[in-house]
Protein backbone atom coordinates (compact mmCIF):
# COMPACT_ATOMS: atom_id res chain seq x y z
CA UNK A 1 -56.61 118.68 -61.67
CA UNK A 2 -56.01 115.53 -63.25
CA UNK A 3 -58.74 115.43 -66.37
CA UNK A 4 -58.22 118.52 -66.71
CA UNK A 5 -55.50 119.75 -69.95
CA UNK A 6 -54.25 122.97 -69.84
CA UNK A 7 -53.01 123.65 -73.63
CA UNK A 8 -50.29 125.72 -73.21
CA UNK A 9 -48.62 125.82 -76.80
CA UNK A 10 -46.85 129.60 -77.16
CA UNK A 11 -49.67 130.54 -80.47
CA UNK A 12 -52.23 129.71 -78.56
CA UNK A 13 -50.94 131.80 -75.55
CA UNK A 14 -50.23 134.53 -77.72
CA UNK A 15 -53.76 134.54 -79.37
CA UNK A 16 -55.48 134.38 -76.25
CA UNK A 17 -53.47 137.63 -75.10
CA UNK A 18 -54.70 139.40 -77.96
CA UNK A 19 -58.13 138.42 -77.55
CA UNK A 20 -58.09 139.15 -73.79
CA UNK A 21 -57.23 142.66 -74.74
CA UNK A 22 -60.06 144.95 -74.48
CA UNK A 23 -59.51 147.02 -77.78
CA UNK A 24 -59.42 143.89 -79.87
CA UNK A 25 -62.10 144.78 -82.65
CA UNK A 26 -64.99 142.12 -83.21
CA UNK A 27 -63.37 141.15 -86.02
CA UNK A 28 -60.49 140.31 -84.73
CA UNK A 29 -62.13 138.50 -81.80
CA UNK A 30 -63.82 136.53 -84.21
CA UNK A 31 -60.89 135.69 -85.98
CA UNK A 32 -58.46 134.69 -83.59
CA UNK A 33 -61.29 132.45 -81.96
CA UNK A 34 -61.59 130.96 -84.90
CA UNK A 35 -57.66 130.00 -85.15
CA UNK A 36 -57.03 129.08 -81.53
CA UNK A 37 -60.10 126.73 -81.79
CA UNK A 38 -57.91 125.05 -85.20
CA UNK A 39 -55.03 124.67 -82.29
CA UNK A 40 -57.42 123.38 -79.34
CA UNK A 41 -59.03 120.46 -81.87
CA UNK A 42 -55.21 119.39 -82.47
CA UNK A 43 -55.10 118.83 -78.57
CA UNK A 44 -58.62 117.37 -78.03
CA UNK A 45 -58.03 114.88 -80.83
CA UNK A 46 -54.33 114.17 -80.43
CA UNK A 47 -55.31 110.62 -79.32
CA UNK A 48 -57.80 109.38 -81.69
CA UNK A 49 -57.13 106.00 -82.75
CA UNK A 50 -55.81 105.05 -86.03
CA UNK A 51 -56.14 101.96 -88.61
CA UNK A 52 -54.37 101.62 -91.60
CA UNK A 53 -55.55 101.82 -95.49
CA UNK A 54 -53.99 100.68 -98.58
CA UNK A 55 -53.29 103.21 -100.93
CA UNK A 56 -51.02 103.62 -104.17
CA UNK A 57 -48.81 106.36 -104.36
CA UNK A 58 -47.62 108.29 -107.47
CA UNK A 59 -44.76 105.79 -106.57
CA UNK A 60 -45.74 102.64 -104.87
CA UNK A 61 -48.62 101.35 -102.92
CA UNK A 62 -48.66 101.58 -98.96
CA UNK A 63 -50.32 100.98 -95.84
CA UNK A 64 -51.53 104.48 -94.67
CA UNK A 65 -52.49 105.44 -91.18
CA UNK A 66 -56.14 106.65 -91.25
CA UNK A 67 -58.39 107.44 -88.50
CA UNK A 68 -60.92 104.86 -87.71
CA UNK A 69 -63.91 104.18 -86.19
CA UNK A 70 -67.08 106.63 -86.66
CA UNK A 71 -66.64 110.68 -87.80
CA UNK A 72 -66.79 113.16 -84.65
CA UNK A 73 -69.38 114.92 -83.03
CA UNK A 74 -69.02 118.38 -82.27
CA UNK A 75 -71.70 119.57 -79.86
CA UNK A 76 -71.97 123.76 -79.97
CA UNK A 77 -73.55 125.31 -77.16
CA UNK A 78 -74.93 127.91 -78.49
CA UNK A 79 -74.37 130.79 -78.80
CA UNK A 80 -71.04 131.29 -78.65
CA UNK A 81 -70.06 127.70 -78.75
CA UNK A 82 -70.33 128.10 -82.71
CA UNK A 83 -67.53 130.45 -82.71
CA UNK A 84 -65.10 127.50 -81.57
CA UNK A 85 -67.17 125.10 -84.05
CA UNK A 86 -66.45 127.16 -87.10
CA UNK A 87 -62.60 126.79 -86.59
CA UNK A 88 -62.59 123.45 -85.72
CA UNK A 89 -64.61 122.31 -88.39
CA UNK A 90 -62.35 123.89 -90.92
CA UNK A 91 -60.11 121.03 -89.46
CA UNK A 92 -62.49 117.91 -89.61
CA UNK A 93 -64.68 119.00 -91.93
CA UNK A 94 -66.34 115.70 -91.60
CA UNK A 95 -67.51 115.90 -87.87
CA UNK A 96 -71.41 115.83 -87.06
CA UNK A 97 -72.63 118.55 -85.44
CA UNK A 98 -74.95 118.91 -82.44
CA UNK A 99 -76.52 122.35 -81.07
CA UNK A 100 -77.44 122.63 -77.35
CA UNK A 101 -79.26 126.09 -76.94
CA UNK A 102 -79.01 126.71 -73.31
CA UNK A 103 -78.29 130.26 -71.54
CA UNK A 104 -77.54 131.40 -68.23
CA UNK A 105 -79.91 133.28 -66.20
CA UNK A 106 -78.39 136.39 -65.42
CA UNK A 107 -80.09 136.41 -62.20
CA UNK A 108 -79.98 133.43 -60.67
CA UNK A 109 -77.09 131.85 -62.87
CA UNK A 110 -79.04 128.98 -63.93
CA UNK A 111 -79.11 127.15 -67.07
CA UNK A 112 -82.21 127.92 -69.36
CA UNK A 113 -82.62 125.36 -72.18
CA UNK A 114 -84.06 126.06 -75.37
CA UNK A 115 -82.84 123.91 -78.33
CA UNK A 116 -81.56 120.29 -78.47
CA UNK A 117 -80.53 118.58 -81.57
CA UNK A 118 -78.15 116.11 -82.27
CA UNK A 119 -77.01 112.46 -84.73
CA UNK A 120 -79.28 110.03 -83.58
CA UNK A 121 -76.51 107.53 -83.53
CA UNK A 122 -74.51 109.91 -81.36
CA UNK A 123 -73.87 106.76 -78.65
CA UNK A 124 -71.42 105.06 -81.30
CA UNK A 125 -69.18 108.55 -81.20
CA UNK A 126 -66.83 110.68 -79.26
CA UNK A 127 -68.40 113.92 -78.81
CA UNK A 128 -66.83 117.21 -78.32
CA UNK A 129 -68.79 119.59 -76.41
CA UNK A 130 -67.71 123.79 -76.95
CA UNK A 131 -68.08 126.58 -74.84
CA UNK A 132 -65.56 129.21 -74.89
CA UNK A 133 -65.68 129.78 -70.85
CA UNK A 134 -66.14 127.46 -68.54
CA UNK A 135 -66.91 129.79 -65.62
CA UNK A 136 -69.73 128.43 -62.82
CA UNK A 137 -70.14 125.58 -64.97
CA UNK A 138 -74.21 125.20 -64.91
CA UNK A 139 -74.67 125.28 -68.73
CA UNK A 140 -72.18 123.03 -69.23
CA UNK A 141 -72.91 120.81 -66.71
CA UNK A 142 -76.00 120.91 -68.24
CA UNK A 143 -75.13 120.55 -71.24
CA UNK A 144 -73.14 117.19 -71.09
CA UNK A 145 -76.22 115.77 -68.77
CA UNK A 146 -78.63 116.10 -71.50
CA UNK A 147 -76.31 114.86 -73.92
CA UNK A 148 -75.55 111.75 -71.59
CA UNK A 149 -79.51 111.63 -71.80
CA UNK A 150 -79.46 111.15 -75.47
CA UNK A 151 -76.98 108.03 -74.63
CA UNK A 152 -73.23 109.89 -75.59
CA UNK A 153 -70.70 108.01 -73.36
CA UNK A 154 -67.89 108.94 -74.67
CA UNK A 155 -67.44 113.09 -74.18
CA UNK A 156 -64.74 115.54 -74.21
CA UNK A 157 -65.34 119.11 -73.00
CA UNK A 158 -63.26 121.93 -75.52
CA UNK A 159 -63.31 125.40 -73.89
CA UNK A 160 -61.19 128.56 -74.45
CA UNK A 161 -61.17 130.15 -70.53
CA UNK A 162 -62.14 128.29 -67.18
CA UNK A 163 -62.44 129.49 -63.54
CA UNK A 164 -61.34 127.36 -60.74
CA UNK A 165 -64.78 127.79 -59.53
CA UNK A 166 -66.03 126.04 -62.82
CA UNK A 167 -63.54 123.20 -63.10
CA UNK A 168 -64.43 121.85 -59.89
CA UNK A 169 -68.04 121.82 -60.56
CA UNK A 170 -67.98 120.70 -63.62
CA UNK A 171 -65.41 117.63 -62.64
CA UNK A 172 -67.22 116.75 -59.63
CA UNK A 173 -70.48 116.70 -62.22
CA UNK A 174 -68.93 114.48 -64.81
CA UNK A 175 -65.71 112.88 -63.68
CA UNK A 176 -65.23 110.82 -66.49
CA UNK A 177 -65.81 113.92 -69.01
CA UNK A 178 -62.16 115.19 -69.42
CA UNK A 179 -61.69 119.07 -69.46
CA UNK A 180 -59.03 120.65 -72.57
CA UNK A 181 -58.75 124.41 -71.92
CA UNK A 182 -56.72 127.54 -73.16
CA UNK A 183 -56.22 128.80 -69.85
CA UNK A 184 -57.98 128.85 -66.32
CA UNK A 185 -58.00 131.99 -64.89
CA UNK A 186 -57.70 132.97 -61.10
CA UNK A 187 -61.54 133.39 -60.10
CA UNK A 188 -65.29 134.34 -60.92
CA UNK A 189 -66.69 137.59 -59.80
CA UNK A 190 -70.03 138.68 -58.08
CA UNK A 191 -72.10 138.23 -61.29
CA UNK A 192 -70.22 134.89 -62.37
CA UNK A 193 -67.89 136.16 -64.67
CA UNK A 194 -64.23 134.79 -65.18
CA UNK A 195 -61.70 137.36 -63.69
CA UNK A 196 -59.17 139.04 -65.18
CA UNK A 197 -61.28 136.51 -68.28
CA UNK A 198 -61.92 138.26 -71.93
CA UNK A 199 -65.64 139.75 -71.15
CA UNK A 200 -68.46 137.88 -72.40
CA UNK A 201 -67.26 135.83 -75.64
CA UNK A 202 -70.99 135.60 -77.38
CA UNK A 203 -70.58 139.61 -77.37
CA UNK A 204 -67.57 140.14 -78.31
CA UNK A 205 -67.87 137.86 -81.29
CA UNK A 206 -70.75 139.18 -82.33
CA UNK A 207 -70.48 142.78 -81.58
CA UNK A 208 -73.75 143.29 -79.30
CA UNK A 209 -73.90 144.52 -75.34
């Protein structure tokens, strides 16, 4: 699936088997979301370019890599997009943030827009768009067309879970948006939801039904 990035480190594995579980406390949930998202930002950034910046040591003065260019966008899609953001920006601290409020119709699976509201300057950025699952894709499809909209050409898509369903949609949508995910499972069910998956992700991190 070739812009697609399956992150396969052995802590992230291990996290996501945890969370998967279904007697994994919304606590818990929360928290290991929060650290697997610190792991998925290493892999979604591990390219970023670098310039170098003079700097004096408590022993000499150097040329230091730094990263360059403008600070990140991160662009949650609410709501459980913001349980990825929190983690990652522990890590870049420095990112912009966006918010995309958009929800999936439980009957038709469409995406329902809300809330949009993002850097005005967000064309001179990379942009990371969250979602925990990527399952039939229409929010995030979405999602990245309305940020395209706003003029962001240069977009990543973070999520935790993804169906094979979802991947090809969503690649077929936006083939020059590449795809960084924890794991993509083996399909989507009758009401669109990623099998064997973790549930939905806004409820489980937030405890309501």
């Amino acid at each position: 699936m070739g812009r697609v990035t399956v992150v396969d480190h052995p802590l992230v594995q291990h996290k996501l088997t945890i969370m998967r579980d279904k007697n994994t406390s919304t606590a818990g949930f929360r928290r290991l979301l929060r650290e697997i998202s610190l792991l998925l930002t290493y892999e979604v950034t591990r390219d970023l370019e670098l310039t170098t910046t003079r700097i004096e040591t408590p022993l000499a003065e150097m040329e230091a890599p730094i990263l360059e260019g403008k600070k990140l966008v991160f662009a949650s899609i609410l709501r459980a997009g913001n349980g990825l953001l929190e983690g990652m920006l522990d890590l870049v601290p420095a990112a912009r943030v966006a918010h995309i409020g958009i929800y999936r119709d439980h009957e038709t699976l469409e995406p329902v827009e809300y809330y949009f509201k993002a850097p005005q300057d967000i064309a001179d950025r990379l942009v990371i768009v969250v979602d925990p699952m990527l399952a039939t894709a229409n929010t995030s499809i979405a999602a990245v067309e309305r940020l395209k909209g706003r003029g962001a050409n240069h977009i990543r898509f973070l999520c935790l879970l993804a169906a094979p369903e979802g991947v090809e949609r969503f690649t077929s949508a936006h083939p020059d948006v590449p795809v960084f995910t924890a794991a993509i499972d083996d399909h989507l069910n009758e009401k669109g939801y990623i099998v064997p998956g973790l549930g939905d992700a806004g409820d489980r991190m937030y405890g309501t039904k």
